[in-house]
N, C-alpha and C. Protein backbone atom coordinates (compact mmCIF):
# COMPACT_ATOMS: atom_id res chain seq x y z
N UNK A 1 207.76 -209.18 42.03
CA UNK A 1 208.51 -210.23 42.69
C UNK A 1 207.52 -211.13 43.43
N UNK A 2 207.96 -212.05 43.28
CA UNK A 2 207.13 -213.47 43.71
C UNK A 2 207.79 -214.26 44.76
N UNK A 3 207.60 -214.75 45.77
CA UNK A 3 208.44 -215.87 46.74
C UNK A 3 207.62 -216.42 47.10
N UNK A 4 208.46 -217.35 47.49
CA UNK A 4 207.45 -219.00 48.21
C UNK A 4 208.09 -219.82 48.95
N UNK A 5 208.18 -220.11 49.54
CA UNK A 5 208.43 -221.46 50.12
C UNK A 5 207.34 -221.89 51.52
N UNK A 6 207.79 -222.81 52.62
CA UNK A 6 207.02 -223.57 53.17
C UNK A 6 206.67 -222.05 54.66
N UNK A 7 207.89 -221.84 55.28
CA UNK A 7 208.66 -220.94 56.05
C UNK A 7 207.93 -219.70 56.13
N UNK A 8 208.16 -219.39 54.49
CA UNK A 8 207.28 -217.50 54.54
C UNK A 8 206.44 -217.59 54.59
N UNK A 9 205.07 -218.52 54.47
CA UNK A 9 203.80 -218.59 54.67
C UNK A 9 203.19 -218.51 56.03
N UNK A 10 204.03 -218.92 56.98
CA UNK A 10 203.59 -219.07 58.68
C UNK A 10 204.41 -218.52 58.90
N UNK A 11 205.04 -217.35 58.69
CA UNK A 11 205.73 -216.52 59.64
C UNK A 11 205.59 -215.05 59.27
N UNK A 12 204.51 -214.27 59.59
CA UNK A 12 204.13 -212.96 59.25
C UNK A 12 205.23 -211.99 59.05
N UNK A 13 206.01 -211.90 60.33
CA UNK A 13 206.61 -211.00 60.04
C UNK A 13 207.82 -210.76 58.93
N UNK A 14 208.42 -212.33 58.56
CA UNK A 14 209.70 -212.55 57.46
C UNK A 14 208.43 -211.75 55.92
N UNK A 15 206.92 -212.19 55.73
CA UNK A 15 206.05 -211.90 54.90
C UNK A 15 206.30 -210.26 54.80
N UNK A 16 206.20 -209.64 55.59
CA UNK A 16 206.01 -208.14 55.79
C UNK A 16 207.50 -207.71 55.48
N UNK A 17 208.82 -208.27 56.03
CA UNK A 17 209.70 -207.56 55.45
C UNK A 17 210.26 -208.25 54.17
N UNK A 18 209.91 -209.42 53.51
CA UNK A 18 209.88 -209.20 52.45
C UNK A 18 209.54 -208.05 51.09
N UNK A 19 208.13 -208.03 52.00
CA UNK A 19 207.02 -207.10 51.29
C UNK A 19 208.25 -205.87 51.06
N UNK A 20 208.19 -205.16 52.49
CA UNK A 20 209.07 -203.67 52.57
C UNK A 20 210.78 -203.63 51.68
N UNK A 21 211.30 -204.65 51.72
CA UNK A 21 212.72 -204.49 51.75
C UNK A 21 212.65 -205.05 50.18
N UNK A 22 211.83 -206.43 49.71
CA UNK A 22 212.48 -206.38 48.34
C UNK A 22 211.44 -206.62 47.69
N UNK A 23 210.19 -205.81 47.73
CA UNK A 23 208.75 -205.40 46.89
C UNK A 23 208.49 -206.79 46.42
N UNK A 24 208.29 -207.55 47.41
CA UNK A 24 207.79 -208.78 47.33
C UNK A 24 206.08 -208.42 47.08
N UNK A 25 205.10 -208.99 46.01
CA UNK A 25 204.04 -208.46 45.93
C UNK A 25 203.13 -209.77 46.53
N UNK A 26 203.80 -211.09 45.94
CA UNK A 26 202.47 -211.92 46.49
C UNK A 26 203.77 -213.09 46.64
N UNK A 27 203.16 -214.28 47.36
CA UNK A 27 203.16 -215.45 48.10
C UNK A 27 202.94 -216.46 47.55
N UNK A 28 203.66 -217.70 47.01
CA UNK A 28 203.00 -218.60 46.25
C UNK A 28 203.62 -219.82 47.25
N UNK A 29 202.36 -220.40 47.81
CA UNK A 29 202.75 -221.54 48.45
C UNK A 29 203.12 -223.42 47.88
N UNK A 30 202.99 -223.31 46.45
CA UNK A 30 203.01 -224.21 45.66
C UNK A 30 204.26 -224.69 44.92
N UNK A 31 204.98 -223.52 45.30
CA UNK A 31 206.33 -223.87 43.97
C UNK A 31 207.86 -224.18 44.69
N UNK A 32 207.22 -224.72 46.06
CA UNK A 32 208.85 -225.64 46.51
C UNK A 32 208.80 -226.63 45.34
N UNK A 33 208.00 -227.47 45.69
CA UNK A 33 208.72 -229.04 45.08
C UNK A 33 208.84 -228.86 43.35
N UNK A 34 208.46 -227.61 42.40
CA UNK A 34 208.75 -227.25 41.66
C UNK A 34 210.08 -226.84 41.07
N UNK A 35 210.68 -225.95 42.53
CA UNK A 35 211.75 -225.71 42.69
C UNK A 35 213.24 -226.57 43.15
N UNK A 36 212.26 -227.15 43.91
CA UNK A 36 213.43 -228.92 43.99
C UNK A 36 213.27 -230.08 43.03
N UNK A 37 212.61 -229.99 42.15
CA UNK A 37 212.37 -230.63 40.92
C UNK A 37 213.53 -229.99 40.24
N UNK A 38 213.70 -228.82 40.05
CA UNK A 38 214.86 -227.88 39.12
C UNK A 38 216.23 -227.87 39.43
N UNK A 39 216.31 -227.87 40.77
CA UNK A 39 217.18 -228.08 41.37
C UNK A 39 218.01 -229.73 41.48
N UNK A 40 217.05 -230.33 41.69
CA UNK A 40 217.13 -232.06 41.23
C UNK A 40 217.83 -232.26 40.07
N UNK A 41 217.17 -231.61 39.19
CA UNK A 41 217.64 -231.99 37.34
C UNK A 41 218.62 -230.71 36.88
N UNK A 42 219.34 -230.28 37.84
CA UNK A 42 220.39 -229.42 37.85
C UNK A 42 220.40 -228.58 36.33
N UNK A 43 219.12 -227.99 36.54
CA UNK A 43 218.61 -226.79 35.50
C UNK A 43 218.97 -225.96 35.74
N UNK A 44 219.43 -225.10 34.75
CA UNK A 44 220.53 -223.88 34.83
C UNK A 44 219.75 -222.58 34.56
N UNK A 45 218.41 -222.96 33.01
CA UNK A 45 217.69 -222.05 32.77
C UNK A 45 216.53 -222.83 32.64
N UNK A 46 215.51 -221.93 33.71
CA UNK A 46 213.80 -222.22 33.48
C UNK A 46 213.03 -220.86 33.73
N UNK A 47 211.96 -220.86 33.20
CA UNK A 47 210.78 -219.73 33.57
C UNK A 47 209.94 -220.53 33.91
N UNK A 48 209.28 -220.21 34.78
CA UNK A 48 207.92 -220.36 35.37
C UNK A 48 206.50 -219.26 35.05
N UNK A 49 205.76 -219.92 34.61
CA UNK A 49 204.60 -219.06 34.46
C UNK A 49 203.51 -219.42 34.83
N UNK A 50 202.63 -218.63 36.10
CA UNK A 50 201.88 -219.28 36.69
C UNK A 50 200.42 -218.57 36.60
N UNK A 51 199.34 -218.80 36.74
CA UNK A 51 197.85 -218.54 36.87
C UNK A 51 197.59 -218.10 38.07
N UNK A 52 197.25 -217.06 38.45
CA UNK A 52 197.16 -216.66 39.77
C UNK A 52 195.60 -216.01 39.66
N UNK A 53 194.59 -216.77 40.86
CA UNK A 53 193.31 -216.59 40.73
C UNK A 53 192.64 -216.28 42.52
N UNK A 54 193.28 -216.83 43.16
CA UNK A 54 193.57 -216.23 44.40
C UNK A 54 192.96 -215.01 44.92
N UNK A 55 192.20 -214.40 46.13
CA UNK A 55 192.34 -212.92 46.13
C UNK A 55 193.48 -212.75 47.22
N UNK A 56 193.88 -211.81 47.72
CA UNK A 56 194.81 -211.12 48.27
C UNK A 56 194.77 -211.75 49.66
N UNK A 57 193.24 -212.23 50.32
CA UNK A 57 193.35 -212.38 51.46
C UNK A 57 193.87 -213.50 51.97
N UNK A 58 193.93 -214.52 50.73
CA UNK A 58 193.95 -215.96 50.75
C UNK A 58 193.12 -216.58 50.60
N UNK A 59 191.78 -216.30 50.19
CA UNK A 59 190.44 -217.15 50.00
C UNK A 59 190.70 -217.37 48.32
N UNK A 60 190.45 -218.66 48.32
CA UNK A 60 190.55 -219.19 46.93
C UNK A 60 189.36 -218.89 46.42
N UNK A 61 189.38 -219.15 44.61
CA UNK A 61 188.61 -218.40 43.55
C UNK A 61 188.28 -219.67 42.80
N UNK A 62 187.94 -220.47 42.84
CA UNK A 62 187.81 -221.89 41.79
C UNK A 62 187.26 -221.48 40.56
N UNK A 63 186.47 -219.86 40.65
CA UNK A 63 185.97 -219.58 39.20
C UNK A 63 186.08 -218.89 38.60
N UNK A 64 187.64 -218.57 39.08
CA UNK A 64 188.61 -218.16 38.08
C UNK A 64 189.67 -218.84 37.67
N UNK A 65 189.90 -219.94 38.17
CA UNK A 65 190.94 -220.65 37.75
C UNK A 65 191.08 -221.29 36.26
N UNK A 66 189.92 -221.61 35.78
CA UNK A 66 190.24 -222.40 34.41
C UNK A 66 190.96 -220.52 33.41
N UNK A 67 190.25 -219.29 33.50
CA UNK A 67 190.44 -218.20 33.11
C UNK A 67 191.86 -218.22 33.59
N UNK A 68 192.26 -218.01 34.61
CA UNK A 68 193.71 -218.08 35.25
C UNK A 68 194.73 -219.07 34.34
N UNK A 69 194.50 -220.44 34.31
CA UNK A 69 195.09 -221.07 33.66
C UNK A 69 195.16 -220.63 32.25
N UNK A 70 194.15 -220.53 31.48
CA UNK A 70 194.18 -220.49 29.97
C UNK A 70 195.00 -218.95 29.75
N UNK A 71 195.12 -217.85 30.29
CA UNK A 71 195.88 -216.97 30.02
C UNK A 71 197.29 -217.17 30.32
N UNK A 72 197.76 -217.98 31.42
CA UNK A 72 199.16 -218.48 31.28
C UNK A 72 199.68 -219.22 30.47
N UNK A 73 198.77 -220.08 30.05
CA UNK A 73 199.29 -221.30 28.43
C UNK A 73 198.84 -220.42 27.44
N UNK A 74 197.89 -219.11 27.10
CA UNK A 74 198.47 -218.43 26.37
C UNK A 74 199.45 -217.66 26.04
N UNK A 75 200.09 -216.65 27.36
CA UNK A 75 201.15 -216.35 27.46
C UNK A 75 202.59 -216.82 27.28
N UNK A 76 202.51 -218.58 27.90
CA UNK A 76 203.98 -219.21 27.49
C UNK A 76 203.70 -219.59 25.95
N UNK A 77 202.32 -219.51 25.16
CA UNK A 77 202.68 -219.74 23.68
C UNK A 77 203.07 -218.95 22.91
N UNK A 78 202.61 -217.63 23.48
CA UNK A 78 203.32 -216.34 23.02
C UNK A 78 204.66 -216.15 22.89
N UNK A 79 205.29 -216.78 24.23
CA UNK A 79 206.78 -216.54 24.98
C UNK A 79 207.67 -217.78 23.51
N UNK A 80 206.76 -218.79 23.38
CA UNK A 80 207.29 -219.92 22.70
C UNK A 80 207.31 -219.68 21.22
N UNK A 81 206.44 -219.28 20.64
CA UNK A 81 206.71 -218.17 19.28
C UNK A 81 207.29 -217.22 18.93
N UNK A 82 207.73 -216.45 19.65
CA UNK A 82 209.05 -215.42 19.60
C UNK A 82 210.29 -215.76 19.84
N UNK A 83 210.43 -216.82 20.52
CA UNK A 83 212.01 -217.92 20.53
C UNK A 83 212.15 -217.92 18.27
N UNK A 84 213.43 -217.28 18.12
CA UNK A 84 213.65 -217.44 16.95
C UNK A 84 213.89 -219.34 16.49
N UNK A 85 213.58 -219.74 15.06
CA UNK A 85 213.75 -220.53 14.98
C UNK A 85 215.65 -221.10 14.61
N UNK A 86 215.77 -222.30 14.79
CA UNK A 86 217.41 -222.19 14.40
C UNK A 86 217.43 -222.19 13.02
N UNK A 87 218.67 -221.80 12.53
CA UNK A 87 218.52 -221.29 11.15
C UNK A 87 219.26 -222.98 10.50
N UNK A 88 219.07 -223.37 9.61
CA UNK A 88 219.42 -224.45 8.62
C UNK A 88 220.33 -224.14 7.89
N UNK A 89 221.73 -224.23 8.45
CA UNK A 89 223.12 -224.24 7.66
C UNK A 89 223.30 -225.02 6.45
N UNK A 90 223.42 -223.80 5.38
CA UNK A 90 223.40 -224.53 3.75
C UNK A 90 224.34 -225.50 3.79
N UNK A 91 224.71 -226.56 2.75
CA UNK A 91 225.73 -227.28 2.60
C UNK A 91 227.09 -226.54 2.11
N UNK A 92 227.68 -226.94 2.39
CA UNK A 92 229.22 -226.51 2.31
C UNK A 92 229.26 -226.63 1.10
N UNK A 93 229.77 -225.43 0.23
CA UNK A 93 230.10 -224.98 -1.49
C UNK A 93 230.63 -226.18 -2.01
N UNK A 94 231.61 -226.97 -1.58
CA UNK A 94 232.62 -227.49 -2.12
C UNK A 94 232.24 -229.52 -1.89
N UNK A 95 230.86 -229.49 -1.31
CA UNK A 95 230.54 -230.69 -1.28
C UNK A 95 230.21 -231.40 -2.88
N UNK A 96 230.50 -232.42 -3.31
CA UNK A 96 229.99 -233.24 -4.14
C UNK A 96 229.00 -233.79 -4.77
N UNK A 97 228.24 -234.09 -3.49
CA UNK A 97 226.82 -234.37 -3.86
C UNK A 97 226.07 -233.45 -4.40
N UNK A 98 224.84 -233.87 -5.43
CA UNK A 98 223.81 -232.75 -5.45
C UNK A 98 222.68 -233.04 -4.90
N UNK A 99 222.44 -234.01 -3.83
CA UNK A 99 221.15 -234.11 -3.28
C UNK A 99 221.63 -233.68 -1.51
N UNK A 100 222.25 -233.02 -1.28
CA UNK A 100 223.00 -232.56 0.09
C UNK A 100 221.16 -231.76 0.20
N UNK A 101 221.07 -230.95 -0.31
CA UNK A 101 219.59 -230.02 0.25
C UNK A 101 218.50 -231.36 0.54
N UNK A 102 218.52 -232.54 -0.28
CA UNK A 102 217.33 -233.04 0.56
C UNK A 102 217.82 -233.96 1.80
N UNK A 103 219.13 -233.92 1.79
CA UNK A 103 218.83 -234.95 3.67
C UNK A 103 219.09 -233.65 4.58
N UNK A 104 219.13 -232.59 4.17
CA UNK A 104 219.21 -231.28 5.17
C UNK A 104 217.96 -230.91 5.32
């Protein structure tokens, strides 16, 4: 489990009982206006997949980040290749034409 907003970042203790009560593991201070972007365009279904290069304490990693990134755009291409493709409904038996298969 992941949370974020502006709020849980400066306030230790809401951080800690996150942590305890709903195994909140890490903190992402980046994905409000992500989230009000979604919310904006009244999206019903999204995933988020993010690069996390960070260490634990909060000291940033700049040289891990391009590594960070490229395993998340590998991962959503993974996620994006296993989406089945839609299947191409034959023409209806009883149509007329015989070139119905090439504008399908």
């Amino acid at each position: 489990m992941i949370a974020g907003g502006k709020n849980i970042l400066t306030n230790d203790y809401l951080k800690s009982t996150l942590c305890d009560r709903c195994n909140v593991l890490c903190f992402d201070s980046e994905i409000d206006q992500v989230i009000a972007a979604i919310q904006g365009n009244r999206t019903e279904s999204f995933m988020i997949i993010r690069g996390v290069s960070d260490y634990h304490d909060g000291t940033l990693n700049k040289e891990w980040q391009p590594f960070s990134s490229l395993c998340a755009a590998a991962f959503m291409k993974t996620i994006i290749y296993k989406i089945p493709k839609p299947s191409r409904q034959k023409p209806n038996s009883h149509s007329n034409s015989e070139h119905d298969d090439d504008i399908l």
